[in-house]
C-alpha atoms as a PDB file:
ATOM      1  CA  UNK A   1     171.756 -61.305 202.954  1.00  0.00           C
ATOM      2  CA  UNK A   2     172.922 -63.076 199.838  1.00  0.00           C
ATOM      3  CA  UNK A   3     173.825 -61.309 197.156  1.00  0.00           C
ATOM      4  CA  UNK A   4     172.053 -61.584 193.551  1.00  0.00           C
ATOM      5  CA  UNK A   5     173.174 -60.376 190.059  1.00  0.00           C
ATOM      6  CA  UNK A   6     170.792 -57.790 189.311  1.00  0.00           C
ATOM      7  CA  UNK A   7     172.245 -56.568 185.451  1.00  0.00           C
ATOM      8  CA  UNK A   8     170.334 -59.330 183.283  1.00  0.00           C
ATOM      9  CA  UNK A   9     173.480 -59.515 180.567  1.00  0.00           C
ATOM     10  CA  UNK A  10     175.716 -60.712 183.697  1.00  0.00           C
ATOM     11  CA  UNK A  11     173.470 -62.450 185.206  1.00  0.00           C
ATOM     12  CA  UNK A  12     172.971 -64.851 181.486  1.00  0.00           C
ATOM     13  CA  UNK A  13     177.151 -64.869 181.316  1.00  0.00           C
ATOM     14  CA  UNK A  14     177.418 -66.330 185.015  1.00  0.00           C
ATOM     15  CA  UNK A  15     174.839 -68.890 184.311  1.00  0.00           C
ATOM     16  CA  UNK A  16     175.776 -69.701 180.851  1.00  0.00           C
ATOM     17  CA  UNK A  17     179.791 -70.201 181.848  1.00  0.00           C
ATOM     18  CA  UNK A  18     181.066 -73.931 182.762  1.00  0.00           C
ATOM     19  CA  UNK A  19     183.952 -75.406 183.976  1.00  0.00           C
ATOM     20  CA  UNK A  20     187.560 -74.431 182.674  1.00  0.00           C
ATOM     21  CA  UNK A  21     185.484 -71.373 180.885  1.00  0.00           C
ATOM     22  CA  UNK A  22     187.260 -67.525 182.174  1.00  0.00           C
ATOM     23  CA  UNK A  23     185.960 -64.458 182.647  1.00  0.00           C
ATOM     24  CA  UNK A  24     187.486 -61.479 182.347  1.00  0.00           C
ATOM     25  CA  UNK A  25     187.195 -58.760 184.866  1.00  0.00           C
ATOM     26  CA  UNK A  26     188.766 -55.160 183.166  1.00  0.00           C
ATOM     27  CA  UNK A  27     188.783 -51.761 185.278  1.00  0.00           C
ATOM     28  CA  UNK A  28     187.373 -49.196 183.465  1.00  0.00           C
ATOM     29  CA  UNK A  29     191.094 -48.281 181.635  1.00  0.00           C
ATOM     30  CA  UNK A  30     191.107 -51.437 179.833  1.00  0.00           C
ATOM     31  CA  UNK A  31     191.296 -50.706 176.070  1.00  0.00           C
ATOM     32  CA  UNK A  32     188.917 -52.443 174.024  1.00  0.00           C
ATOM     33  CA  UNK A  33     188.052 -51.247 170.861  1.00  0.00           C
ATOM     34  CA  UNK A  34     189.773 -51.936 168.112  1.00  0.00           C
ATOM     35  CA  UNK A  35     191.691 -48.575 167.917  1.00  0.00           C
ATOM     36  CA  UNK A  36     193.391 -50.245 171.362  1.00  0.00           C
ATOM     37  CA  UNK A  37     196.848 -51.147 172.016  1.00  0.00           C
ATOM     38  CA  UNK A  38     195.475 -55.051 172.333  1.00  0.00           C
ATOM     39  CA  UNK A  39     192.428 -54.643 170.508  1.00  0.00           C
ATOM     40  CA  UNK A  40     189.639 -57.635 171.997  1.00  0.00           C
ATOM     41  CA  UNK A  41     188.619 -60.223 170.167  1.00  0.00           C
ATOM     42  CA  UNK A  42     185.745 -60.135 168.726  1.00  0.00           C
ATOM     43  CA  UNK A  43     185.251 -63.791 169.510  1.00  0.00           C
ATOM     44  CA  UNK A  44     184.811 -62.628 173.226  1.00  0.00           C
ATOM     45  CA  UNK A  45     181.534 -60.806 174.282  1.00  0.00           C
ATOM     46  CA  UNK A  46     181.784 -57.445 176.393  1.00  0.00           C
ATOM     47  CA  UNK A  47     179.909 -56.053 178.955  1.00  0.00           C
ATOM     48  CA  UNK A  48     180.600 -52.842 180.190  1.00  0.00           C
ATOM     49  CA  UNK A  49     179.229 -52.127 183.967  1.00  0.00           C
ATOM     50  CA  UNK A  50     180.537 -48.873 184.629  1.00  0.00           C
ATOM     51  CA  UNK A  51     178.605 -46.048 185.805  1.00  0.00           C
ATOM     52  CA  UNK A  52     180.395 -43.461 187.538  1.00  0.00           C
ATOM     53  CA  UNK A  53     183.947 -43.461 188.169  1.00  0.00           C
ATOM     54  CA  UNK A  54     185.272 -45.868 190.566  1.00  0.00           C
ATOM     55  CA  UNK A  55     181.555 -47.536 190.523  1.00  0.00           C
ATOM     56  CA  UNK A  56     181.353 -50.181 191.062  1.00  0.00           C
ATOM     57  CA  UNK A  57     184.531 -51.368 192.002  1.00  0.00           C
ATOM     58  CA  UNK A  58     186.209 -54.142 190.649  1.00  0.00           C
ATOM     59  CA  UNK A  59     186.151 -55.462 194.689  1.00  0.00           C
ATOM     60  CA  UNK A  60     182.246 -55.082 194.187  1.00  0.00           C
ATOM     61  CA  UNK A  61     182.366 -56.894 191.011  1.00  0.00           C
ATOM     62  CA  UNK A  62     184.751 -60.235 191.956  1.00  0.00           C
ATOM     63  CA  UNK A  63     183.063 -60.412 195.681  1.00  0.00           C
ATOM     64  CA  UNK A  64     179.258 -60.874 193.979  1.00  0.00           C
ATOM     65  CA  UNK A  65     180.939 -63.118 191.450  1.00  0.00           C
ATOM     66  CA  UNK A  66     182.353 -65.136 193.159  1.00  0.00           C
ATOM     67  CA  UNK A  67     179.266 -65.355 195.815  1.00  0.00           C
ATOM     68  CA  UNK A  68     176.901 -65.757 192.498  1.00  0.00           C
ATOM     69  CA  UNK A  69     178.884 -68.075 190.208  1.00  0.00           C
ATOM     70  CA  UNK A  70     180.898 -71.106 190.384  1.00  0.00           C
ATOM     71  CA  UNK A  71     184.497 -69.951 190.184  1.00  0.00           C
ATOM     72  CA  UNK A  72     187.221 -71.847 191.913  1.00  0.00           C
ATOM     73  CA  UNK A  73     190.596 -69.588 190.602  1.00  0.00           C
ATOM     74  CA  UNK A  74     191.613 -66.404 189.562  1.00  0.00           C
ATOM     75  CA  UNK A  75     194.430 -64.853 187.065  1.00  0.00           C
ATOM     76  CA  UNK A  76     196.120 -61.830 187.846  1.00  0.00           C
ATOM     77  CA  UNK A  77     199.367 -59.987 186.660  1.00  0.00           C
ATOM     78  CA  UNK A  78     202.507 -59.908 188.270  1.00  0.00           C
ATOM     79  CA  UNK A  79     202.155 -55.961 188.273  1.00  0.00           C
ATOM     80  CA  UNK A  80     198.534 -55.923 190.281  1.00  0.00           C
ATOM     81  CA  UNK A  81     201.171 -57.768 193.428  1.00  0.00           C
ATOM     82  CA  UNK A  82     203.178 -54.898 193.158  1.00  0.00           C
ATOM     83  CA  UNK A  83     200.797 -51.970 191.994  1.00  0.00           C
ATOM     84  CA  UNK A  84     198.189 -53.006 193.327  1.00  0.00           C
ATOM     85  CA  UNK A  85     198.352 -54.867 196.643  1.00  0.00           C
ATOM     86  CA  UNK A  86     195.040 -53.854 197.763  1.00  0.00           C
ATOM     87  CA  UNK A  87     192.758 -55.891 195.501  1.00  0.00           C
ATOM     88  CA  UNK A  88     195.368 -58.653 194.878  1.00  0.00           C
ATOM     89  CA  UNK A  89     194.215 -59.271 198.524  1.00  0.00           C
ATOM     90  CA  UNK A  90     190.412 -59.232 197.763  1.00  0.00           C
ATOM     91  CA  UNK A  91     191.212 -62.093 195.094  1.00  0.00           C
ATOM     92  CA  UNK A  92     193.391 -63.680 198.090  1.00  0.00           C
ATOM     93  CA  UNK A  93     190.565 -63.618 200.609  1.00  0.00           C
ATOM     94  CA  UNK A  94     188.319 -65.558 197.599  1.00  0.00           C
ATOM     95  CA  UNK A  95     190.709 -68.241 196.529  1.00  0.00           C
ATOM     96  CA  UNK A  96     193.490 -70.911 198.573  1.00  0.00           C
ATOM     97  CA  UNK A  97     196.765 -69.239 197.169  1.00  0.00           C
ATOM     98  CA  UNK A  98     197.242 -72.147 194.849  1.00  0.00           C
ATOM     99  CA  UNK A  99     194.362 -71.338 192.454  1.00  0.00           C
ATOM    100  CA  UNK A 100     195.798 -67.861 191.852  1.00  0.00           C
ATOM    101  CA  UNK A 101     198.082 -68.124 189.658  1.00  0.00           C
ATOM    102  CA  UNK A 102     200.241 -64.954 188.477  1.00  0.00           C
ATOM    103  CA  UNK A 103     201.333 -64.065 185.115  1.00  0.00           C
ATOM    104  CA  UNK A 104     202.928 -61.555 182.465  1.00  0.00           C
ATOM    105  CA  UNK A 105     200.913 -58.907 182.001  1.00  0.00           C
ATOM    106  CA  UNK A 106     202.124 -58.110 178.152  1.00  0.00           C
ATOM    107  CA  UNK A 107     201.541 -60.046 175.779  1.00  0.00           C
ATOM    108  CA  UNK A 108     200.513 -63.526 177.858  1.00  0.00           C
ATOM    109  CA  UNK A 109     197.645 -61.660 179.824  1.00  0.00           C
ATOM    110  CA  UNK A 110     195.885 -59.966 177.025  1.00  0.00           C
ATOM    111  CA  UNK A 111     196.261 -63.626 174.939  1.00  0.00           C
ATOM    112  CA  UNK A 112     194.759 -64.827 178.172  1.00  0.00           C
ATOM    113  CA  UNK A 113     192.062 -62.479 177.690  1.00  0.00           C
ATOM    114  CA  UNK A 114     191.389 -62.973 174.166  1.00  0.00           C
ATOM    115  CA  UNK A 115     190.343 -66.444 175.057  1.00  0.00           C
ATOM    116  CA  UNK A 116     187.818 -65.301 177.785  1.00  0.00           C
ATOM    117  CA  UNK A 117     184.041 -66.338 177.524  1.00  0.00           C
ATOM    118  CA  UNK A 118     183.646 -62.748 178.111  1.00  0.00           C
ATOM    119  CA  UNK A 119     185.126 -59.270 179.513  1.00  0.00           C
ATOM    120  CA  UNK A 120     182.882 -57.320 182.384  1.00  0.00           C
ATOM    121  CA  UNK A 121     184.126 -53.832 182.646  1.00  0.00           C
ATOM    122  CA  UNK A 122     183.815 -52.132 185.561  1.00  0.00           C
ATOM    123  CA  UNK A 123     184.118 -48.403 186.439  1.00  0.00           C
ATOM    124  CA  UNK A 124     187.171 -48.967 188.740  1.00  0.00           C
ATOM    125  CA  UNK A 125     190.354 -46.980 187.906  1.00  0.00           C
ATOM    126  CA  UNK A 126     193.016 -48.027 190.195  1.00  0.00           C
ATOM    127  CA  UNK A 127     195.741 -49.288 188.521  1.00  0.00           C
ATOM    128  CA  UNK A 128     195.449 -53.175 187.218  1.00  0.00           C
ATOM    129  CA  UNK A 129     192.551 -53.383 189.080  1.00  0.00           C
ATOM    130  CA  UNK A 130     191.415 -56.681 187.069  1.00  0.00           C
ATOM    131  CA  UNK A 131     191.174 -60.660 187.223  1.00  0.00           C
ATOM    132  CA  UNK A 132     190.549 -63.524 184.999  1.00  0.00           C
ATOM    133  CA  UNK A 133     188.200 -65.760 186.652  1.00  0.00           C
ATOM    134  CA  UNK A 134     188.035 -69.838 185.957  1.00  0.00           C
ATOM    135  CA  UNK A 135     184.862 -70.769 186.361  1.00  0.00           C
ATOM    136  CA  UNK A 136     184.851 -74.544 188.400  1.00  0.00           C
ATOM    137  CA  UNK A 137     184.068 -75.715 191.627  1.00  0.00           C
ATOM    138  CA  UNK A 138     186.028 -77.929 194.170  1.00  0.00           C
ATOM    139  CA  UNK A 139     187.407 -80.912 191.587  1.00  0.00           C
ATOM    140  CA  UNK A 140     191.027 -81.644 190.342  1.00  0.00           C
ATOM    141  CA  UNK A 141     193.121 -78.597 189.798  1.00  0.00           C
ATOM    142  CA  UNK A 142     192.783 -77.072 185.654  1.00  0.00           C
ATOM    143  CA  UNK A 143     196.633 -77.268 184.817  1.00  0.00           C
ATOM    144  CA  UNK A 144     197.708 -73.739 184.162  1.00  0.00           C
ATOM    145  CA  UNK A 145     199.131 -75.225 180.547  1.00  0.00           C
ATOM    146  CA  UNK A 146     195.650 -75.766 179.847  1.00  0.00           C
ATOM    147  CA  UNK A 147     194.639 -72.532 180.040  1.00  0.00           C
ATOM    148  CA  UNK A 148     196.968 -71.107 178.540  1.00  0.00           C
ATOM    149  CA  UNK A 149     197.368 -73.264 175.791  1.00  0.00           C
ATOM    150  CA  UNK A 150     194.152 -75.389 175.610  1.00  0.00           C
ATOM    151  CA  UNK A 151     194.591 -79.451 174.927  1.00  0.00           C
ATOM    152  CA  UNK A 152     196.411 -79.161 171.917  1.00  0.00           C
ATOM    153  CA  UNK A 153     198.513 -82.132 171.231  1.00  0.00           C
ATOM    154  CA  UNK A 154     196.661 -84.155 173.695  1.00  0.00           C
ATOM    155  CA  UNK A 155     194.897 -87.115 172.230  1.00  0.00           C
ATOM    156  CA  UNK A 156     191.629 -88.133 173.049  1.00  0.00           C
END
């Protein structure tokens, strides 16, 4: 059976997102008030999903995401390779290894997530259990300097 988005709020994000646009996927430690470390933008809308601890998981979360949306790459930290092996290889079972793309995790991850169309929280609490999704489909790779840096300096 195919699987739908049931929560209307993440079901509007995933239809509203287009191509080059990232979501952010937090586990439920992610700090985002602003009384956090990295406070989040308030440019970038939130969603929190949690309901219990560890529910649902942020391998719930990506998997129907994924299935749902158009998403053709995924973000993660150097530190969820090492600390978290187990759901870097969910994202590895969604995406050909050269639309993951690995990166800092302080500062360059939380700029990353600052320019997010949104964050979806989930209630997972293993340890950098989260991904930035680039929303797509199969077309010419987004440069990673675009992502990160958006086409500044490039002329029109």
């Amino acid at each position: 059976m195919k699987k739908r988005i049931l929560n209307a709020e993440l079901a509007t994000i995933v239809a509203k997102i287009r191509h080059g646009e990232m979501l952010f996927i937090a586990d439920a430690g992610s700090g985002t008030t602003n009384k956090s470390l990295y406070p989040l933008s308030e440019d970038v809308e939130y969603l929190d999903l949690g309901v219990v601890t560890g529910s649902p998981s942020f391998q719930d979360v990506i998997e129907t995401l994924v299935e749902c949306g158009d998403f053709e790459g995924a973000i993660v930290t150097e530190d969820m390779l090492q600390q978290n092996p187990q759901d870097y290889h969910v994202v590895e079972n969604l995406f050909d290894a050269k639309n993951i793309h690995v990166m800092h995790y302080i500062p360059e991850y939380y700029q990353m997530r600052d320019r997010c169309k949104a964050v979806v929280q989930t209630g997972d609490y293993s340890i950098h259990a989260q991904a930035i999704l680039i929303a797509g489909y199969p077309s010419a790779d987004i440069p990673m300097e675009w992502l990160k840096n958006g086409l500044k300096g490039e002329k029109s």
